[in-house]
Protein backbone atom coordinates (compact mmCIF):
# COMPACT_ATOMS: atom_id res chain seq x y z
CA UNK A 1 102.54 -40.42 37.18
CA UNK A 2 99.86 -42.00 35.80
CA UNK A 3 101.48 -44.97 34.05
CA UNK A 4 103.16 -45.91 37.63
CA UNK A 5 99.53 -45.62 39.07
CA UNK A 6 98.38 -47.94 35.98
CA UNK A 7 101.09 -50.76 36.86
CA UNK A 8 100.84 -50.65 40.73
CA UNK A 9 97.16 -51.45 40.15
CA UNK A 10 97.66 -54.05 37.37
CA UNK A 11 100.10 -55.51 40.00
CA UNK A 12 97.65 -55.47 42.07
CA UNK A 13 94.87 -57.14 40.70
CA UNK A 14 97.46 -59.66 39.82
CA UNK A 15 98.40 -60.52 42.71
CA UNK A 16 94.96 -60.40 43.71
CA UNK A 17 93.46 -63.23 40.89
CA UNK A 18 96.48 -64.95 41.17
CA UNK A 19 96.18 -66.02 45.08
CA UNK A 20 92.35 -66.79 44.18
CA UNK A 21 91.15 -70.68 44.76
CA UNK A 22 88.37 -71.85 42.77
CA UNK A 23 87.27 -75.14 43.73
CA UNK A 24 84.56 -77.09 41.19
CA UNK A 25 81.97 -78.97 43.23
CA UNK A 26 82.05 -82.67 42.49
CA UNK A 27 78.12 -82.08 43.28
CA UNK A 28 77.77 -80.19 39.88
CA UNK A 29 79.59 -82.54 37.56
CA UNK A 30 77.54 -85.60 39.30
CA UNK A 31 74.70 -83.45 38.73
CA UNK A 32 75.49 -83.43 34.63
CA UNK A 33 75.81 -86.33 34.37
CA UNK A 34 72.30 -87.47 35.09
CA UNK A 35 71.17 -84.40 33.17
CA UNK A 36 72.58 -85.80 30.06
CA UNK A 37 70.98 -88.42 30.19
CA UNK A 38 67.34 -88.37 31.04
CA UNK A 39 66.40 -91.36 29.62
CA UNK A 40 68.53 -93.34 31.97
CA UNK A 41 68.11 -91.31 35.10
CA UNK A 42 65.98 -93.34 37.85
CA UNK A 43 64.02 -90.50 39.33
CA UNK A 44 62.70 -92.85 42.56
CA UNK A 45 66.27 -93.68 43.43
CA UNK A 46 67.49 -90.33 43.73
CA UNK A 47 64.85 -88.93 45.00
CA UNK A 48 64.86 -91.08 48.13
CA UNK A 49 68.77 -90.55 48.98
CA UNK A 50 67.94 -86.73 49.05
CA UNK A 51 65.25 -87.48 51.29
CA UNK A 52 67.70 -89.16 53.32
CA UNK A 53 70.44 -87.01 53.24
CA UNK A 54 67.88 -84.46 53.96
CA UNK A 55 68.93 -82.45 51.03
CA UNK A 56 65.30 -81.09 50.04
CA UNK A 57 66.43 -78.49 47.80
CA UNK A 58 67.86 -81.88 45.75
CA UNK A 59 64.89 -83.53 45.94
CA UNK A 60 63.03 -80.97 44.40
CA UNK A 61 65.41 -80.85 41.65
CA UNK A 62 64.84 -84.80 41.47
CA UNK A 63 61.18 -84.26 41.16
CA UNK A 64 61.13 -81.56 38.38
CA UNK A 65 63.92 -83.95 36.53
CA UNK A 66 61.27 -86.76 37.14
CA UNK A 67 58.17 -84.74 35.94
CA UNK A 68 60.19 -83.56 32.35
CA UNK A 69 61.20 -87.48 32.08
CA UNK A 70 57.46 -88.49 32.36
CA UNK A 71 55.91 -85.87 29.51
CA UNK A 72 59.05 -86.88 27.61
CA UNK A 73 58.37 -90.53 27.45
CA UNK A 74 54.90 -89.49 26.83
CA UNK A 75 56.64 -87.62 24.02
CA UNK A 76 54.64 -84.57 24.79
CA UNK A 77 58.10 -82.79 25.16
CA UNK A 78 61.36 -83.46 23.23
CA UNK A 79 63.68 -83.11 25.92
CA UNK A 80 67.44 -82.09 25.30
CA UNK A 81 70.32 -81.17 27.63
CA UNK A 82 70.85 -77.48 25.97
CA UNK A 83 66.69 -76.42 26.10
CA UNK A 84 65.63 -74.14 28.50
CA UNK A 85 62.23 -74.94 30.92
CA UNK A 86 61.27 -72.40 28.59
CA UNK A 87 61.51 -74.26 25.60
CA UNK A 88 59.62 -76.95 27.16
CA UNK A 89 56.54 -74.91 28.46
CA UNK A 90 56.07 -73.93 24.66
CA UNK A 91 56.55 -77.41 23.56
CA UNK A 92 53.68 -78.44 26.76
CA UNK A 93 51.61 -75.43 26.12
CA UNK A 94 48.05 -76.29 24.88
CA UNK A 95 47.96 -79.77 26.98
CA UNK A 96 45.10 -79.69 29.49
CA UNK A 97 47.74 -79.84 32.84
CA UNK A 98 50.04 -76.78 31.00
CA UNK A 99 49.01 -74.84 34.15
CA UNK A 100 50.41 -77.01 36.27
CA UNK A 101 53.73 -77.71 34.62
CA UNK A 102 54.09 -74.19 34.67
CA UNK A 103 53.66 -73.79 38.05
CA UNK A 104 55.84 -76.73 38.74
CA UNK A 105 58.83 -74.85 35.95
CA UNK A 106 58.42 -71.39 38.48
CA UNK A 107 58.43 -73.50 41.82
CA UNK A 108 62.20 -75.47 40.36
CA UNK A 109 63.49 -72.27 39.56
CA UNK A 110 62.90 -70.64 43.09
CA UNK A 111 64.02 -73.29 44.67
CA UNK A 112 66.98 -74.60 42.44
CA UNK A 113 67.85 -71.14 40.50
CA UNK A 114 67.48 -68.82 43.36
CA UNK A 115 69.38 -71.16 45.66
CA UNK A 116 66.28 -70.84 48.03
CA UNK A 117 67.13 -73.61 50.86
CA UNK A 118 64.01 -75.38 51.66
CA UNK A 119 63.07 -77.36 55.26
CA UNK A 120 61.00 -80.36 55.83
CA UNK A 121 58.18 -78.06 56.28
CA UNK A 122 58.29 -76.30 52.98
CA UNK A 123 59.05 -79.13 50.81
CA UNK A 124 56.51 -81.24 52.01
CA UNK A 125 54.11 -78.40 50.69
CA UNK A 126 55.72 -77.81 47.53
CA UNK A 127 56.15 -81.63 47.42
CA UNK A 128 52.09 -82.08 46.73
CA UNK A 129 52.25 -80.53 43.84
CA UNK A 130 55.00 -82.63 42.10
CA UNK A 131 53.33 -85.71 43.49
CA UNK A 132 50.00 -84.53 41.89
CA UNK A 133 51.28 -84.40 38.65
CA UNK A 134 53.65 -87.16 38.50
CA UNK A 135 50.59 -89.15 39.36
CA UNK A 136 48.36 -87.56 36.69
CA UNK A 137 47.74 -89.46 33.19
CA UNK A 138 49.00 -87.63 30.46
């Protein structure tokens, strides 16, 4: 009895995972590809067609991708496709605007990790503080 209950619920489940579409998002590999290489990414550029597409989630993520290119040119971080934001608020800590890169780290991650979807209104008040310290001297 319980073997026939074992393979009507393996049949089951594979009949189940088999009928199961996954789709990859061509966002995601576009998205990779400008993460591996930071160097080359033009931060402005993207940044605007986000505006324009009204993405503003995107355009935060454009902004936090423009702020780690900055300190990484400054070589104040040594940035790398497999390091975490983590890695680079140790690598920032001890530099006089660390409090604001970390606020900057915790506002991506809401936004970006926690899939938050943003409006006009709320990314024109996050937006300050990106602005602020993309516009700082480091």
């Amino acid at each position: 009895m319980y073997i026939v209950a074992i393979v009507l619920v393996a049949m089951l489940l594979f009949v189940i995972f088999t009928n199961i579409k996954f789709k990859k998002s061509e966002k995601v590999s576009s998205e990779a590809i400008i993460e591996d290489d930071i160097v080359a990414f033009k931060p402005k550029t993207a940044f605007e067609q986000a505006l324009e597409a009204g993405d503003y989630r995107m355009a935060i993520r454009y902004r936090f991708l423009h702020v780690l290119k900055n300190i990484n040119e400054k070589e104040l971080i040594k940035w790398a496709f497999e390091k975490t934001n983590r890695d680079y608020l140790r690598e920032f800590k001890g530099h006089p605007l660390f409090n604001e890169f970390r606020q900057l780290v915790n506002t991506y991650e809401m936004v970006w990790y926690g899939n938050t979807q943003i409006d006009k209104i709320s990314f024109d008040y996050l937006d300050k503080d990106f602005e602020f310290f993309i516009n700082q001297p480091l």
